[in-house]
Protein backbone atom coordinates (compact mmCIF):
# COMPACT_ATOMS: atom_id res chain seq x y z
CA UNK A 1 114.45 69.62 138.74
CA UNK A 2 112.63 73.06 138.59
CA UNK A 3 109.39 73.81 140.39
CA UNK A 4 107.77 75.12 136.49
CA UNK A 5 109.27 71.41 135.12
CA UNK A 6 107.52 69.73 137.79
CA UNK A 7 104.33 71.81 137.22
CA UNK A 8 104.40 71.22 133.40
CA UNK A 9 104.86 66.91 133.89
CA UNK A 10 101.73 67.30 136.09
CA UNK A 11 99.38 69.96 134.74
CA UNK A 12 97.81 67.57 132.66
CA UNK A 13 97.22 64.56 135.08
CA UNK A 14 94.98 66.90 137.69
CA UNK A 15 91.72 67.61 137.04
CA UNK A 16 90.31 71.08 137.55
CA UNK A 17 87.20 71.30 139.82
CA UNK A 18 85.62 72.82 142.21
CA UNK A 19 85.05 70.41 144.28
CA UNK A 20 87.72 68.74 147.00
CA UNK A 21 90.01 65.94 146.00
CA UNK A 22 92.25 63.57 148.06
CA UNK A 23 95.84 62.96 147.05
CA UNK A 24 98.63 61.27 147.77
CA UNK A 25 102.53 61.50 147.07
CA UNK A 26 104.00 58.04 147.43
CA UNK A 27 108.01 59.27 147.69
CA UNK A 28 106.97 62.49 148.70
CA UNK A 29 111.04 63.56 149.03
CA UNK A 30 111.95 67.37 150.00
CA UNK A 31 108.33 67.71 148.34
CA UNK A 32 109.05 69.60 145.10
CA UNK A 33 106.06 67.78 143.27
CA UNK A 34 104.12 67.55 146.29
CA UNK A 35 104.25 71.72 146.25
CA UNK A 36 103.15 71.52 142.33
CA UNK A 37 100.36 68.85 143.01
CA UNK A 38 98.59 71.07 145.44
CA UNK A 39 99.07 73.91 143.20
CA UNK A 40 96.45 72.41 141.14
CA UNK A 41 94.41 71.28 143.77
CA UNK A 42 90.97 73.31 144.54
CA UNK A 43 90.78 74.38 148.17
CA UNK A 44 89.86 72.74 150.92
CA UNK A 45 91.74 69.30 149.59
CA UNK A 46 93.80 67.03 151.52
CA UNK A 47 97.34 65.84 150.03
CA UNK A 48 98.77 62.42 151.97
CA UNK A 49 103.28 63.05 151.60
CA UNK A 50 104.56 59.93 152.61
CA UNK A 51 108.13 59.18 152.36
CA UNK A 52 110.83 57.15 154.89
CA UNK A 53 112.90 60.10 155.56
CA UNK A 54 111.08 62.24 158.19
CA UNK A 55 113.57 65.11 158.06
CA UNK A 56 113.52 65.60 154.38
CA UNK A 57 109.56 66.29 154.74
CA UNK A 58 110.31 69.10 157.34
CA UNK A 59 110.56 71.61 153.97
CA UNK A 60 107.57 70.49 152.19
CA UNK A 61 105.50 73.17 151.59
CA UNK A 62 101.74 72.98 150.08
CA UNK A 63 99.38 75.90 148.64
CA UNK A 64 98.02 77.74 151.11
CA UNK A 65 94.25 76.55 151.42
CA UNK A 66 95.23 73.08 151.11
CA UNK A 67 95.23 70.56 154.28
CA UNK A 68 99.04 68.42 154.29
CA UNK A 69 99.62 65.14 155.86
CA UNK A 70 102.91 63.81 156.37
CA UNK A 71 103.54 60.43 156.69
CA UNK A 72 106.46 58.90 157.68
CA UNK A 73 106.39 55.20 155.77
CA UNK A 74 107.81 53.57 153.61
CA UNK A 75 105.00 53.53 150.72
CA UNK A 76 105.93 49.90 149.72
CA UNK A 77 106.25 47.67 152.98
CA UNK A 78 104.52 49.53 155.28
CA UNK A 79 100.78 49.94 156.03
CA UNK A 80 99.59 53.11 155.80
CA UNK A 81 96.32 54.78 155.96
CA UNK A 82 94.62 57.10 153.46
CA UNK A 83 90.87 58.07 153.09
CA UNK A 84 89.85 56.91 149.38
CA UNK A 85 91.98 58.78 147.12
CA UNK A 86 91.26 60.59 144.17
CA UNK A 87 95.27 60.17 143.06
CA UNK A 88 98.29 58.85 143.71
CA UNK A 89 101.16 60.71 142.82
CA UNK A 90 104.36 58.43 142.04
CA UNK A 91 107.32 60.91 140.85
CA UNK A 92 110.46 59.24 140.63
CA UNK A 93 109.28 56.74 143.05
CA UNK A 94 107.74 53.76 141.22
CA UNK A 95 111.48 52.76 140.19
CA UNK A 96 112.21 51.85 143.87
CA UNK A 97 109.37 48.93 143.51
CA UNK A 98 110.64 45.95 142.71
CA UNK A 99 106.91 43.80 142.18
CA UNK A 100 104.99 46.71 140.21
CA UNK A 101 102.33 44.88 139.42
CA UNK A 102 101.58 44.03 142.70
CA UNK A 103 102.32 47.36 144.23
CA UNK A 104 99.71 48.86 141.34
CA UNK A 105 97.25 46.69 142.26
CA UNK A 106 97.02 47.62 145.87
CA UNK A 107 97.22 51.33 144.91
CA UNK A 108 94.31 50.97 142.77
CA UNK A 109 92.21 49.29 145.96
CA UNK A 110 93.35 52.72 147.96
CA UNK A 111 91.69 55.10 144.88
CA UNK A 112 88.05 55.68 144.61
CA UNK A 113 85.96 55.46 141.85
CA UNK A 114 87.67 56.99 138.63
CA UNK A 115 90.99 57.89 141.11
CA UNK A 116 93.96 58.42 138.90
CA UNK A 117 97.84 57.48 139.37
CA UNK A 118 100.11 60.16 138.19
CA UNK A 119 103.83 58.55 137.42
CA UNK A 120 107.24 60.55 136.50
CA UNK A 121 109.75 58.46 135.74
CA UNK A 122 113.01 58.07 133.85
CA UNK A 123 112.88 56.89 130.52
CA UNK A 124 115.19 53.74 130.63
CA UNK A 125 115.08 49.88 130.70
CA UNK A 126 118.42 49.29 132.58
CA UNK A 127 119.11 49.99 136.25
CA UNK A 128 121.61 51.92 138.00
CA UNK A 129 122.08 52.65 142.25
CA UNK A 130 119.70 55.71 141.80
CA UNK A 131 117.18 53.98 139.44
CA UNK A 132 117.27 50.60 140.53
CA UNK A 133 114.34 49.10 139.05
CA UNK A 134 113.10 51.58 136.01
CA UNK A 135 109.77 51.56 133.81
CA UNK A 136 110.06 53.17 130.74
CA UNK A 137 106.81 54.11 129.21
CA UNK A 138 106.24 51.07 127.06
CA UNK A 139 106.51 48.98 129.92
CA UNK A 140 104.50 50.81 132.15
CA UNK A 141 101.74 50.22 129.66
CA UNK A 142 101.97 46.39 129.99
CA UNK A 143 102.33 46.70 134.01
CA UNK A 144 99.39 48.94 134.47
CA UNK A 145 96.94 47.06 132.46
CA UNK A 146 98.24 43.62 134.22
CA UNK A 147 97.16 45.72 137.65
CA UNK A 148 93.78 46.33 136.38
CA UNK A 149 93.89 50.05 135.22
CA UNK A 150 91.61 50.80 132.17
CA UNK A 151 93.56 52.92 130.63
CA UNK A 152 97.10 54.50 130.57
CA UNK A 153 98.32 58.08 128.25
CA UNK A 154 101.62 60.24 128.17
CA UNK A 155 101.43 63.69 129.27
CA UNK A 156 104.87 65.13 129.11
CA UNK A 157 108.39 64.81 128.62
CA UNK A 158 111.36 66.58 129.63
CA UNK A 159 115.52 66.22 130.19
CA UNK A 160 116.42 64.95 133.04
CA UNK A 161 119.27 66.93 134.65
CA UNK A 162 121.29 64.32 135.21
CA UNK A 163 121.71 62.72 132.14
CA UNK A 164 120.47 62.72 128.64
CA UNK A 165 117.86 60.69 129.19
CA UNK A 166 114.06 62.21 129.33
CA UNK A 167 111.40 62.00 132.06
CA UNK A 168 107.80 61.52 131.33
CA UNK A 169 105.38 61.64 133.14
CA UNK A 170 101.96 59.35 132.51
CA UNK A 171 98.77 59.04 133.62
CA UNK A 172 96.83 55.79 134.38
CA UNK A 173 92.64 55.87 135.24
């Protein structure tokens, strides 16, 4: 995916202040939407990249005024330790978790008051090796009201480079 794809799926999901947020990337990867989160993010904010793969976080890069932890974890099974987060960030990552519900539910415990989750994902019912366990939109709706969120909306869409399938990207409060 391109860094201005990843930027428009997101845009939308970040609120603009002035005042410092704490995020996290659950899946954080080589970091291409970590970059594009903290893009967005007002200065002096802390963005949590945790992912299992230690060496593919060596590239990721952050805005420049913005404080980066890396994690290495993986975001399901292991514990890991945040500060109360204004956001989770989940692209391409939720379709790796098997209980949703369940994971959701503990994410929401980890966001503060009025945190949001921020999910890209693959618009299909029907797993694959890469996608093992997808959540199209209309059943993301069912799993994030069963975990307690208040609320769910689309944001974006866009082809997915792989196939002709689209990604959207959503955002849950």
């Amino acid at each position: 995916m391109k860094f201005d794809v990843a930027l428009q799926l997101i845009e939308e999901g970040v609120e603009r202040t002035h005042t410092k947020q704490i995020w996290a990337d659950l899946g954080a990867g080589n970091g291409l939407f970590t970059h594009a989160l903290s893009t967005f993010l007002p200065d002096g904010s802390t963005l949590y990249a945790i992912d299992m793969n230690a060496n593919r976080m060596e590239s990721i890069r952050v805005w420049q005024q913005i404080e980066l932890k890396k994690i290495q974890a993986d975001f399901v099974g292991d514990a890991w330790k945040a500060e109360p987060l204004n956001g989770v960030l989940m692209a391409n990552s939720l379709h790796f978790v098997k209980e949703k519900e369940s994971f959701l539910r503990k994410m929401k415990v980890k966001l503060s008051t009025g945190g949001k989750l921020l999910v890209i994902e693959y618009e299909m019912e029907k797993g694959n090796t890469w996608v093992p366990y997808p959540v199209g939109f209309k059943k993301l709706s069912e799993i994030v009201k069963d975990a307690g969120f208040s609320s769910l909306k689309k944001l974006k869409e866009a082809p997915s480079v792989y196939d002709h399938r689209m990604i959207y990207s959503a955002l849950a409060e």
